[in-house]
C-alpha atoms as a PDB file:
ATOM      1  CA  UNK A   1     -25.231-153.644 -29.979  1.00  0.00           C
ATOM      2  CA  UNK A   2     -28.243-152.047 -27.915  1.00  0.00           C
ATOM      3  CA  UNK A   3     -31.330-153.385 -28.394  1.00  0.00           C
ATOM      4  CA  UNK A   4     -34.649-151.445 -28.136  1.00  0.00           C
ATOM      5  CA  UNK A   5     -35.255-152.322 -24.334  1.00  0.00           C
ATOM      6  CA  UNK A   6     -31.787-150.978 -23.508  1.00  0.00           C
ATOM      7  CA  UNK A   7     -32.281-147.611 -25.288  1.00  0.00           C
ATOM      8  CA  UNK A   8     -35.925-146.872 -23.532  1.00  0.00           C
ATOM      9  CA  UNK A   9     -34.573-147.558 -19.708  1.00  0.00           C
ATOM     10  CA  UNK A  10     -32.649-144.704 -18.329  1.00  0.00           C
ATOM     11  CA  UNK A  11     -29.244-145.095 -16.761  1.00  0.00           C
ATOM     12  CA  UNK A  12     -27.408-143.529 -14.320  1.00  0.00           C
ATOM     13  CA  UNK A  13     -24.724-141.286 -15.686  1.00  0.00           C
ATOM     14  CA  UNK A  14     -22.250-138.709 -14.438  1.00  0.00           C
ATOM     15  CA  UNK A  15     -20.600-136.273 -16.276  1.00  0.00           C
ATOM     16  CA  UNK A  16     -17.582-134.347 -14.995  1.00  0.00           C
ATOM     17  CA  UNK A  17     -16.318-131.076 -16.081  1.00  0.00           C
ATOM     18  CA  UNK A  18     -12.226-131.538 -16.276  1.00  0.00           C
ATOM     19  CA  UNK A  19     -12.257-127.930 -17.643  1.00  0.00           C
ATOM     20  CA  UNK A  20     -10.916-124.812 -15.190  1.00  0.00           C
ATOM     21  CA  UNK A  21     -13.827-122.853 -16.763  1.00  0.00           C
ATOM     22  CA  UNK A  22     -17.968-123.680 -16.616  1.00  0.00           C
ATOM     23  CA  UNK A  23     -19.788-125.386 -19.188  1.00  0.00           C
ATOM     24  CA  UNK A  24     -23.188-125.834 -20.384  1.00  0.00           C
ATOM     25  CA  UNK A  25     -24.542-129.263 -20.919  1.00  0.00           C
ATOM     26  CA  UNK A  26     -27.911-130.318 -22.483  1.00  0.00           C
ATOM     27  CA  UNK A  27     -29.513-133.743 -23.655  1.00  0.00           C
ATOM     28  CA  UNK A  28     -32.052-131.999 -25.660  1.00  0.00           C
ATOM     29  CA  UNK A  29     -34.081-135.607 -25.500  1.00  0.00           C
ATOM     30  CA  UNK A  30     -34.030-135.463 -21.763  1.00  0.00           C
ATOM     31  CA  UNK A  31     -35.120-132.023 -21.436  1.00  0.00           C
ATOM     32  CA  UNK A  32     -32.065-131.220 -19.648  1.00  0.00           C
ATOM     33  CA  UNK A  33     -29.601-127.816 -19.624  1.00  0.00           C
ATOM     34  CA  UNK A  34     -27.182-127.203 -16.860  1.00  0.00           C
ATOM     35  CA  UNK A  35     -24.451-124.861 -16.227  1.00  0.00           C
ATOM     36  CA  UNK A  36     -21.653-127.162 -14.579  1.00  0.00           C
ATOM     37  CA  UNK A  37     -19.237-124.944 -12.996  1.00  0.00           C
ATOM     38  CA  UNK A  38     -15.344-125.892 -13.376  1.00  0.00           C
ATOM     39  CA  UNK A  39     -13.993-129.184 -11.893  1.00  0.00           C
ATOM     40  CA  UNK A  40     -17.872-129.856 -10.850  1.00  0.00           C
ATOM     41  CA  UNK A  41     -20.010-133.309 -12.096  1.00  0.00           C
ATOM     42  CA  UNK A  42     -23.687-133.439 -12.620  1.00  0.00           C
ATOM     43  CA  UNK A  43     -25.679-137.118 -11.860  1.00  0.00           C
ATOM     44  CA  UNK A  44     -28.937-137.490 -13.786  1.00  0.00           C
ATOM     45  CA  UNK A  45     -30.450-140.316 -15.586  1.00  0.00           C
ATOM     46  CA  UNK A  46     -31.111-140.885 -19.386  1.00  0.00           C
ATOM     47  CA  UNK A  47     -31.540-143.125 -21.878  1.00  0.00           C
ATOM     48  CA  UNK A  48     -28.670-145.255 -23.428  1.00  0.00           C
ATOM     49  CA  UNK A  49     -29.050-143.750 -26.911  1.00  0.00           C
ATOM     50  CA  UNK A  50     -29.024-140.036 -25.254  1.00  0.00           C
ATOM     51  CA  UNK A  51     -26.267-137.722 -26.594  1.00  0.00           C
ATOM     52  CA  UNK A  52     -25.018-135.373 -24.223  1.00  0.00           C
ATOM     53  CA  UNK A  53     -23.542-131.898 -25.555  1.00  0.00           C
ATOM     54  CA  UNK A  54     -20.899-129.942 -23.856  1.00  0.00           C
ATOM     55  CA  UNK A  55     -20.776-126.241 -24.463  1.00  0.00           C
ATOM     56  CA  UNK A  56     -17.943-123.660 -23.695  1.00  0.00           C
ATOM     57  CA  UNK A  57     -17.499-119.939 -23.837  1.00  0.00           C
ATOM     58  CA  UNK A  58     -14.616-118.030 -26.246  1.00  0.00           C
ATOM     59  CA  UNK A  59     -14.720-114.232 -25.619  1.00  0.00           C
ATOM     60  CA  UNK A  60     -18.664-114.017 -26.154  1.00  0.00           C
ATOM     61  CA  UNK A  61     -19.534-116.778 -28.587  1.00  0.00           C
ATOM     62  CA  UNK A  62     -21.236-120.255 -26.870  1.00  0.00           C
ATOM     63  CA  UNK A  63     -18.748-123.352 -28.631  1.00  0.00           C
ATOM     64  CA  UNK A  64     -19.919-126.744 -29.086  1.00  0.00           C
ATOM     65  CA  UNK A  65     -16.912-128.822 -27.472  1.00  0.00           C
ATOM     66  CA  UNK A  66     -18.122-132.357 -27.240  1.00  0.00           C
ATOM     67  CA  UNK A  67     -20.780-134.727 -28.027  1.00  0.00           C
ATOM     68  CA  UNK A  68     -20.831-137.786 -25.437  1.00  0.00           C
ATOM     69  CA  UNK A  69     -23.294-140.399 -25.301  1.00  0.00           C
ATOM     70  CA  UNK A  70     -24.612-141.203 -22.365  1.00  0.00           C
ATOM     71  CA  UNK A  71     -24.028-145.104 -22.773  1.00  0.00           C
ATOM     72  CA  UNK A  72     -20.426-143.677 -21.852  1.00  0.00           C
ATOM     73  CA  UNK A  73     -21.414-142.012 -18.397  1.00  0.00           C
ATOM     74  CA  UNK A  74     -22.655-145.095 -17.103  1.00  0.00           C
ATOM     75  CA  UNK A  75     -22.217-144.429 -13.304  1.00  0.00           C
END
């Protein structure tokens, strides 16, 4: 369990993009939106409770592909 204290500090995290194509990510609390090209990783820091989404592209429509929190990209 995470208590309060845990879910207001921000941790270091690291995402990696296993995909051969780019994604978008965003952590809509964090105020963050990045286009992670394929096989490249993105450091940043968030909060514990943070939930990362991982967009991809089919044909011309934007997919949501994964939800991740960041308690899970703990660098």
């Amino acid at each position: 369990m995470i208590s309060v204290a845990e879910k207001i500090k921000k941790i270091n995290c690291i995402f990696r993009n296993e995909l051969d194509k780019m994604v978008i990510i965003t952590i809509e609390s964090e105020g963050i939106e990045r286009v992670i090209p394929a096989f490249g990783c993105l450091e940043f820091k968030a909060k514990a409770d943070a939930e990362l989404k991982v967009y991809t592209y089919e044909f011309v429509t934007m997919c949501l592909s994964a939800r991740i929190h960041c308690l899970e990209l703990l660098a």
